[in-house]
C-alpha atoms as a PDB file:
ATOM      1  CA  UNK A   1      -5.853 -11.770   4.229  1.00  0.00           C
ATOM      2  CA  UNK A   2      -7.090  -8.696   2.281  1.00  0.00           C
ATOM      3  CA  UNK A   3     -10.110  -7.783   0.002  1.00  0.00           C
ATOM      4  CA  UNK A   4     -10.457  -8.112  -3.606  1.00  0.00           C
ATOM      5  CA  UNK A   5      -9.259  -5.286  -5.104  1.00  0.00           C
ATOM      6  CA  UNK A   6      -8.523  -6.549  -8.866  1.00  0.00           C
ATOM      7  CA  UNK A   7     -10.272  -9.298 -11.629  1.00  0.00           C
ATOM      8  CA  UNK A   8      -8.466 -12.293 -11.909  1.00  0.00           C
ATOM      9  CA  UNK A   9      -7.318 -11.602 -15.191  1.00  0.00           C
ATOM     10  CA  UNK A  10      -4.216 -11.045 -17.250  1.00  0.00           C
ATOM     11  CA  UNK A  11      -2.367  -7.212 -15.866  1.00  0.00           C
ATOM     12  CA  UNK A  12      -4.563  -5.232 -18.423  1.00  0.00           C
ATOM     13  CA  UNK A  13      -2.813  -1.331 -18.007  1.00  0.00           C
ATOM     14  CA  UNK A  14      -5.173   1.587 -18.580  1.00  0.00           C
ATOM     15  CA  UNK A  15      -4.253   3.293 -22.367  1.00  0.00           C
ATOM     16  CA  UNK A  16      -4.924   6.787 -20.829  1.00  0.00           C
ATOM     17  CA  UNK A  17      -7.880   7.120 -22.771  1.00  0.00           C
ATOM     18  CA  UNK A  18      -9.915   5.486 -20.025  1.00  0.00           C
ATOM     19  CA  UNK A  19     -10.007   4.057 -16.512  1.00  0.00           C
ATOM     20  CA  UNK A  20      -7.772   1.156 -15.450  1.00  0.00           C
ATOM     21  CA  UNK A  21     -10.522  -1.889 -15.801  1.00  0.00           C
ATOM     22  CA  UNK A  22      -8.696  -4.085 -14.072  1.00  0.00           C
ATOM     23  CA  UNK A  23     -10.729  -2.952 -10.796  1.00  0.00           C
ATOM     24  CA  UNK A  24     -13.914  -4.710  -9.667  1.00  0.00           C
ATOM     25  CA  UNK A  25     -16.466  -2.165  -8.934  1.00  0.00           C
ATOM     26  CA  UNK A  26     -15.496  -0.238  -5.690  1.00  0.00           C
ATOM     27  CA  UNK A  27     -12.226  -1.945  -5.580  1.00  0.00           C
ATOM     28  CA  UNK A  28     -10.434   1.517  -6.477  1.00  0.00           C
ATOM     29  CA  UNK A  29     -11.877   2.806  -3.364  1.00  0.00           C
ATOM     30  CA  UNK A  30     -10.411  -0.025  -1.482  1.00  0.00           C
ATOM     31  CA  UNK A  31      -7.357   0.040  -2.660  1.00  0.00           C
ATOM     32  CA  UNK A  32      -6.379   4.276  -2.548  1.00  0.00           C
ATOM     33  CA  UNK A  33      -8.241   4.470   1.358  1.00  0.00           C
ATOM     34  CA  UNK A  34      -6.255   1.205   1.796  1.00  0.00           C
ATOM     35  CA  UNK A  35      -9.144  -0.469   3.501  1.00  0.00           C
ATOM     36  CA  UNK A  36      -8.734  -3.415   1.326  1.00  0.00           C
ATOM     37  CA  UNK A  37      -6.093  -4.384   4.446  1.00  0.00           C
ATOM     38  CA  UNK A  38      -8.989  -4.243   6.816  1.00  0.00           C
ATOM     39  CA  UNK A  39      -8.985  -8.194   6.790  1.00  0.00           C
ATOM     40  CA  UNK A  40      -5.234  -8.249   7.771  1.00  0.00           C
ATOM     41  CA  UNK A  41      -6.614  -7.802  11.476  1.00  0.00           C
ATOM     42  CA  UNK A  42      -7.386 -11.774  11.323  1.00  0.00           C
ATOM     43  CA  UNK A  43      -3.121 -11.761  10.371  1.00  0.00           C
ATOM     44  CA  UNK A  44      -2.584  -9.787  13.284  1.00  0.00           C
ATOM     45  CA  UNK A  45      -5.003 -11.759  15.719  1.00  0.00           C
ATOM     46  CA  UNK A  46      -3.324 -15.040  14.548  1.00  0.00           C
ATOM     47  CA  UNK A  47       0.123 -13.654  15.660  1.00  0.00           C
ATOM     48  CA  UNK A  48       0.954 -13.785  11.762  1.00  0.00           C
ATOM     49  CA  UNK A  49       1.191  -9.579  11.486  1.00  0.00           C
ATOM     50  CA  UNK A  50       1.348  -6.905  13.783  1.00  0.00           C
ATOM     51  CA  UNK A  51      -0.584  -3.555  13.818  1.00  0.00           C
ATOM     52  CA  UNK A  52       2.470  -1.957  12.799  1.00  0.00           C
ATOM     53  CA  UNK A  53       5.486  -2.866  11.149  1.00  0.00           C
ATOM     54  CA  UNK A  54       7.520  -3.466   7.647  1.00  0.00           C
ATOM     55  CA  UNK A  55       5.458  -3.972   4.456  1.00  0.00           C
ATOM     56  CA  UNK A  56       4.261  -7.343   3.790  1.00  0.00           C
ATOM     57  CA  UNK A  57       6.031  -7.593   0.293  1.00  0.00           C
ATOM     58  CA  UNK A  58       5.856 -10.079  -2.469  1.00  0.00           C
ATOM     59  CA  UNK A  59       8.021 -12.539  -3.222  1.00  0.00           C
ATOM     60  CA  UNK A  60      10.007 -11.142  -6.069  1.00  0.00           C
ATOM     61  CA  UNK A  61      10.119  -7.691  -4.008  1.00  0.00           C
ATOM     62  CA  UNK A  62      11.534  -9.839  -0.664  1.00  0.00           C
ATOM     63  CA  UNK A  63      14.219 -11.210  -3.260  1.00  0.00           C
ATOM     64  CA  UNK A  64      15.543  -7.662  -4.979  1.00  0.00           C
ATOM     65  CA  UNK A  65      15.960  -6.495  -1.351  1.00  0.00           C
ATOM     66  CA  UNK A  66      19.237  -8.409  -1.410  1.00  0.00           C
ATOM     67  CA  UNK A  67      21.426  -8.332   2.275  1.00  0.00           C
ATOM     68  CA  UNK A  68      18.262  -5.764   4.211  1.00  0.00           C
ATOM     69  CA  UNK A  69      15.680  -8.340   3.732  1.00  0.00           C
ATOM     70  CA  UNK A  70      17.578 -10.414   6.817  1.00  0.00           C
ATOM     71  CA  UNK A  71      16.910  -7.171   9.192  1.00  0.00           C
ATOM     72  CA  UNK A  72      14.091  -5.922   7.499  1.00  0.00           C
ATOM     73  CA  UNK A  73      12.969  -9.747   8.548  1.00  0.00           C
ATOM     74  CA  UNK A  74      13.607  -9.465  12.270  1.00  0.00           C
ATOM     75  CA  UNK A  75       9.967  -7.927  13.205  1.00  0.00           C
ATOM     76  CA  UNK A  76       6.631  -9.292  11.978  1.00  0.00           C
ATOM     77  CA  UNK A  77       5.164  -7.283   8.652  1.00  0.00           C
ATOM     78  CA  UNK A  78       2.295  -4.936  10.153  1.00  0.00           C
ATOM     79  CA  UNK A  79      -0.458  -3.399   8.255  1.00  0.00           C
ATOM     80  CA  UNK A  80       0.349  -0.228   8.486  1.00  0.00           C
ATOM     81  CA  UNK A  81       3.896   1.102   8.813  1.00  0.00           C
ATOM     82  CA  UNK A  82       6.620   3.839   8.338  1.00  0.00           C
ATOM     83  CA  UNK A  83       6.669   3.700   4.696  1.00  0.00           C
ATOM     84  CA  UNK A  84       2.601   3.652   4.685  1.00  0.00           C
ATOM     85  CA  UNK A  85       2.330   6.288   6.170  1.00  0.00           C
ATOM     86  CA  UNK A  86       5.297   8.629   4.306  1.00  0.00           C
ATOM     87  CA  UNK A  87       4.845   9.763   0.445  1.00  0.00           C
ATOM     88  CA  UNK A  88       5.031   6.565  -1.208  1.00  0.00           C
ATOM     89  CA  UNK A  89       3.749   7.188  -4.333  1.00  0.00           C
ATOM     90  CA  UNK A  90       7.426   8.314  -5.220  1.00  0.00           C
ATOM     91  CA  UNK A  91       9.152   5.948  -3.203  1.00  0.00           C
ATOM     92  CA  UNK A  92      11.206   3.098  -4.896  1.00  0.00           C
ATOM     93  CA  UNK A  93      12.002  -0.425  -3.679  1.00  0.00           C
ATOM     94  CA  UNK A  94      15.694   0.575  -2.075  1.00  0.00           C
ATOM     95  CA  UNK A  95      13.077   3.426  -0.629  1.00  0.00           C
ATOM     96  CA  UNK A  96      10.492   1.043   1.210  1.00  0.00           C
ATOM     97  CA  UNK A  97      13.333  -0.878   2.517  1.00  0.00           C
ATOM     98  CA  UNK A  98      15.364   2.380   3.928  1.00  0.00           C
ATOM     99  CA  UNK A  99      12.234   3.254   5.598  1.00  0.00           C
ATOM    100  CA  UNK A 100      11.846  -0.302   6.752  1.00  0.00           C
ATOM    101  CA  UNK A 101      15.594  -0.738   7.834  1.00  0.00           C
ATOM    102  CA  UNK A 102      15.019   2.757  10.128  1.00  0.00           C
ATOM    103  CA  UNK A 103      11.399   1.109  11.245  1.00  0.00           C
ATOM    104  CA  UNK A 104      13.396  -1.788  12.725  1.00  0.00           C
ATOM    105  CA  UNK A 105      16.662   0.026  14.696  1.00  0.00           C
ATOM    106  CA  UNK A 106      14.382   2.987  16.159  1.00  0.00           C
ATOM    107  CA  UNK A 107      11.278   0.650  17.082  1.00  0.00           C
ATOM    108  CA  UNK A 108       9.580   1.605  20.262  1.00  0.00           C
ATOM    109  CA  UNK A 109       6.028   1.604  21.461  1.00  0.00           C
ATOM    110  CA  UNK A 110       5.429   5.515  21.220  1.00  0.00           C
ATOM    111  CA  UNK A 111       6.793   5.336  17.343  1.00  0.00           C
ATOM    112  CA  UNK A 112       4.328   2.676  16.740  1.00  0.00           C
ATOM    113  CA  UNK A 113       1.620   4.578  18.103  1.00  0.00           C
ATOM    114  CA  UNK A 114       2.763   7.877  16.085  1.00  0.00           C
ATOM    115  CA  UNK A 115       2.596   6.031  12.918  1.00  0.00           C
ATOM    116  CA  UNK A 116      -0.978   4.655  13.859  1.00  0.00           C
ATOM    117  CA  UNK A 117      -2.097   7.992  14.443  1.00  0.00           C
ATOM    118  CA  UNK A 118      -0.291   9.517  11.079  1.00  0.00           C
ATOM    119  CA  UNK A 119      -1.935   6.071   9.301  1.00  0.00           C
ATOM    120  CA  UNK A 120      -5.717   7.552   8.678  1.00  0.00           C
ATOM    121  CA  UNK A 121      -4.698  11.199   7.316  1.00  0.00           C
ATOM    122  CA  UNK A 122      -2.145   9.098   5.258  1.00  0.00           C
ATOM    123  CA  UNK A 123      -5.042   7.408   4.248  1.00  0.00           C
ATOM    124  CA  UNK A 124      -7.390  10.235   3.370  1.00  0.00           C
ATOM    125  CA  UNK A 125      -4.726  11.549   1.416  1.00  0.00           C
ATOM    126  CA  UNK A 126      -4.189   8.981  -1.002  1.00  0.00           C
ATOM    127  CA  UNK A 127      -7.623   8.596  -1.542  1.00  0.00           C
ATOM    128  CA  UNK A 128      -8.011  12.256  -2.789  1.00  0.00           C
ATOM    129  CA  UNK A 129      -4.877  11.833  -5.009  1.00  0.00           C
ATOM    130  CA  UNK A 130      -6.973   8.304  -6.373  1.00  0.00           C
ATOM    131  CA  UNK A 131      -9.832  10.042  -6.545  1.00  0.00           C
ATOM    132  CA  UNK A 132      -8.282  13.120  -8.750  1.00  0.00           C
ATOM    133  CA  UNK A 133      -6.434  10.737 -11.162  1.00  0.00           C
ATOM    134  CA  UNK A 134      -9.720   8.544 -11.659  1.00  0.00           C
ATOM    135  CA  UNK A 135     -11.525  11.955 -12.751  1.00  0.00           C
ATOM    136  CA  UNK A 136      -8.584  12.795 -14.778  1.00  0.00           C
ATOM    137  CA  UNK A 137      -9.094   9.635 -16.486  1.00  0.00           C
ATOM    138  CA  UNK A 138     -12.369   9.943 -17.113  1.00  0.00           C
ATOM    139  CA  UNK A 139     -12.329  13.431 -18.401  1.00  0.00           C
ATOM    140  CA  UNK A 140      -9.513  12.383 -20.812  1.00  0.00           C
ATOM    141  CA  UNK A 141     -11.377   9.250 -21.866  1.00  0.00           C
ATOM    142  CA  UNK A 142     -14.343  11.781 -22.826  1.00  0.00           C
ATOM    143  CA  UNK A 143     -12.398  14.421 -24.434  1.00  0.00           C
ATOM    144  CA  UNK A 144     -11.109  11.334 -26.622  1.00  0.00           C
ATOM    145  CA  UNK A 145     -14.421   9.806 -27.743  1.00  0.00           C
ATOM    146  CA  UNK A 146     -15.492  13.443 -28.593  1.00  0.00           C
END
């Protein structure tokens, strides 16, 4: 489960001349503090998702993992996780899957708990870097109707 983040629409990319309107209202929010995985509790309480853990990924990402995806596969996905918590807006599918691979051989209770604790500042941090692209958008998208 997760929250809306998106309209159910065709993948409409912002020009650069103005915000990225594929977001409902409030759904950018969601989506940079990463509360739209709130509802991915219900996953965990189901036994369908742990707390922490690999990245639930999509299909075609599960199939471009090639040979890790079998050890990647060996824990539950969590909702937060080692590659959550590191700098992923540089990070690269052979990336998530590295940080995945060393999730699964060096998994213990006190490195699940670390990466809980590292998961809100993680958080707070990608919400200022959302929040200072959305106003470089909309300064851009100003400077362009001018």
């Amino acid at each position: 489960y997760r929250f809306r983040t998106m309209h159910v629409v065709p993948d409409r990319r912002p020009d650069g001349r103005r915000p990225d309107q594929r977001f409902i209202p409030g759904g950018w929010f969601l989506r940079a503090s990463g509360l739209d995985n709130l509802p991915r509790i219900l996953n965990v309480l189901r036994g369908e998702m742990s707390l922490v853990g690999p990245r639930p990924c999509l299909p075609e990402e599960f199939m471009a993992l090639g040979s890790w995806k079998h050890t990647r596969s060996r824990v539950p996905p969590g909702v937060t996780g080692l590659w959550q918590v590191s700098s992923r807006s540089w990070s690269t599918v052979d990336d998530m899957a590295r940080l995945d691979l060393d999730y699964v051989a060096q998994r213990s209770p006190g490195r699940d708990l670390k990466i809980l604790l590292r998961t809100v500042p993680a958080a707070l941090r990608r919400l200022r870097e959302a929040g200072g692209q959305r106003r470089a958008l909309r300064r851009a998208a100003t400077s362009a109707q001018v």
